[in-house]
Protein backbone atom coordinates (compact mmCIF):
# COMPACT_ATOMS: atom_id res chain seq x y z
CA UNK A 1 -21.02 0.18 2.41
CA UNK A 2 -18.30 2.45 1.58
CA UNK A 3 -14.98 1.21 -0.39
CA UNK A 4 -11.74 2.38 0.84
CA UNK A 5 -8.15 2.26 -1.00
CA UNK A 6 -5.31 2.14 1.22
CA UNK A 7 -1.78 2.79 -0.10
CA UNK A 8 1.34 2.14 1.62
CA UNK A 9 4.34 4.47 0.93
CA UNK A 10 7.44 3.55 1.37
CA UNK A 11 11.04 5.23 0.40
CA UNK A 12 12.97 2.40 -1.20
CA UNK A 13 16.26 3.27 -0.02
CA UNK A 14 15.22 2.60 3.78
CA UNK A 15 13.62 -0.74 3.76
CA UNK A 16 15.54 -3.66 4.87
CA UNK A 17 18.14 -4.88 2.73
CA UNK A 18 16.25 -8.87 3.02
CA UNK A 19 12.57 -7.56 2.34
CA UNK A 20 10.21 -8.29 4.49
CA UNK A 21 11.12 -11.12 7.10
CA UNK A 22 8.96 -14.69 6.94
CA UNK A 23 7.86 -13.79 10.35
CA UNK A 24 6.39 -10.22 8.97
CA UNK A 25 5.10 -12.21 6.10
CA UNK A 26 3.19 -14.69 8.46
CA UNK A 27 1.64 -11.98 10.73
CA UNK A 28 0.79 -10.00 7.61
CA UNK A 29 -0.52 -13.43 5.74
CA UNK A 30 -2.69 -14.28 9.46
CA UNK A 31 -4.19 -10.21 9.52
CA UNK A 32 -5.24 -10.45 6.01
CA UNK A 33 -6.51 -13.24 6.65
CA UNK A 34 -8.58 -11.68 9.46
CA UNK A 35 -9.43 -8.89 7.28
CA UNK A 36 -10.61 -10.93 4.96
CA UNK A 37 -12.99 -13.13 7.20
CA UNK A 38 -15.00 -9.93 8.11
CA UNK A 39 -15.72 -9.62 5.20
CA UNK A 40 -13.43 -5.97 4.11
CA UNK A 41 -11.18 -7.06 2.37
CA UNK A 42 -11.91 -7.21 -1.30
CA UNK A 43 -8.15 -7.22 -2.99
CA UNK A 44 -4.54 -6.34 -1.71
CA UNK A 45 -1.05 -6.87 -3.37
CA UNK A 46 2.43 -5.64 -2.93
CA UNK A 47 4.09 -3.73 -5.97
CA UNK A 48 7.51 -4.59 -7.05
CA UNK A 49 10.24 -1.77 -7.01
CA UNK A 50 10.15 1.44 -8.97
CA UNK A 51 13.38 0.18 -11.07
CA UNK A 52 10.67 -1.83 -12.60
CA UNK A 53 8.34 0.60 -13.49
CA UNK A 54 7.39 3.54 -15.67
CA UNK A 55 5.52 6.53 -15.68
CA UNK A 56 3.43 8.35 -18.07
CA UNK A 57 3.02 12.17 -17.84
CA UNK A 58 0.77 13.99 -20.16
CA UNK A 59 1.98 18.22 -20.61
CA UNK A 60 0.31 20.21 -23.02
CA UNK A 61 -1.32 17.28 -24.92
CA UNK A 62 2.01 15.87 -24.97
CA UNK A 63 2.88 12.48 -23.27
CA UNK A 64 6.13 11.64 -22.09
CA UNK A 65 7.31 8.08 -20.22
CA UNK A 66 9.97 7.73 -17.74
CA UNK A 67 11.30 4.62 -16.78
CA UNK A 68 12.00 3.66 -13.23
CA UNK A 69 13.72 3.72 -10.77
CA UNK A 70 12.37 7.66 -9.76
CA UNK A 71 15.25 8.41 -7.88
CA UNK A 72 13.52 12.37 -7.78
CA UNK A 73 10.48 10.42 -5.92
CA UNK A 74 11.03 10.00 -1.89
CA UNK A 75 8.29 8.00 -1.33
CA UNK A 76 6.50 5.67 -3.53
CA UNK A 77 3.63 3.47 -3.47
CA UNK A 78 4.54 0.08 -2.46
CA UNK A 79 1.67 -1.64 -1.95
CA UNK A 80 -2.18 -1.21 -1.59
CA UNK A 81 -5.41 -2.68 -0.64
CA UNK A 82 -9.19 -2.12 -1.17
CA UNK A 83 -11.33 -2.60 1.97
CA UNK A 84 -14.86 -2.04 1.95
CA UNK A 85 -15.88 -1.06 5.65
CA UNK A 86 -19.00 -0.34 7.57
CA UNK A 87 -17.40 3.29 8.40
CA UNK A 88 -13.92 5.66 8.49
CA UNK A 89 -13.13 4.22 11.43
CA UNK A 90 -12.82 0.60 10.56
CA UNK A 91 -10.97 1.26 7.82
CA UNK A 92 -8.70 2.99 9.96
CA UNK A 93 -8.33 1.13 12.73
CA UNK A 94 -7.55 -2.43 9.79
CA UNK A 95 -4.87 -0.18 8.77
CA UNK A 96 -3.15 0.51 12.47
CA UNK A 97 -3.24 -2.88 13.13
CA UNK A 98 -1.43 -3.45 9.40
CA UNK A 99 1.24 -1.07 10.63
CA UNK A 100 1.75 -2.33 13.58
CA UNK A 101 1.99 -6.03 12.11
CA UNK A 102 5.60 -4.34 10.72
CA UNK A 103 7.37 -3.73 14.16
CA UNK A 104 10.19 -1.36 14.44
CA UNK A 105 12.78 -2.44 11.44
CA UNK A 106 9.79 -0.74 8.93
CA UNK A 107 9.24 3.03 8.41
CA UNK A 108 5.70 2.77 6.15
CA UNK A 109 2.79 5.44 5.68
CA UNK A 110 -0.28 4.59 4.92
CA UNK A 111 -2.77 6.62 3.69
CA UNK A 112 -6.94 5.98 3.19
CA UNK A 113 -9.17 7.34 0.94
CA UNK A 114 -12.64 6.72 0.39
CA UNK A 115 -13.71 5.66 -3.40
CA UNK A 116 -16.37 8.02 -4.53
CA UNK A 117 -19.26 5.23 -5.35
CA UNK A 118 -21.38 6.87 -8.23
């Protein structure tokens, strides 16, 4: 069955000032849940803030670090999961119903890839 890696971008400067609510929390802790009792979801965590972070960029043989926060970057990865689904489709239809879990006060892409298995 093929392995699919969600990632959830976000742009940190329009997220609500509090974080996610405990009522997102709960109907994101109940879908994961779900997610999990059919058997696709294999891990899933939420990253903390760019200001935390680093990044490493190799040039010319050359590497070079940056520390956060990547005020240049729009969007950033803010979370992610690995889902192993019978198709596409159920891996996109578990992420629509993750979306939708964050009701109106959230602006949130997510985008799927398939794992190449080999």
């Amino acid at each position: 069955m093929p392995r699919y890696l969600s990632l959830v971008r976000i742009d940190e400067t329009d997220v609500p000032a509090d974080g996610p609510s405990p009522e997102l929390m709960q109907r994101m802790g109940e879908l994961i849940e779900e997610i999990t009792k059919a058997g696709a979801m294999l891990d899933t965590a939420g990253l903390l803030p760019t200001a935390q972070g680093v990044r490493l960029h190799l040039k010319g043989g050359e590497i070079s670090s940056t520390d956060g926060p990547f005020t240049e970057t729009k969007e950033v990865v803010g979370g992610y999961a690995i889902m192993q689904c019978k198709d596409r489709a159920e891996a996109l239809e578990w992420g629509k119903r993750f979306l939708k879990v964050h009701g109106d006060e959230w602006t949130l892409t997510l985008e799927i890839r398939e794992i190449e298995e080999g």
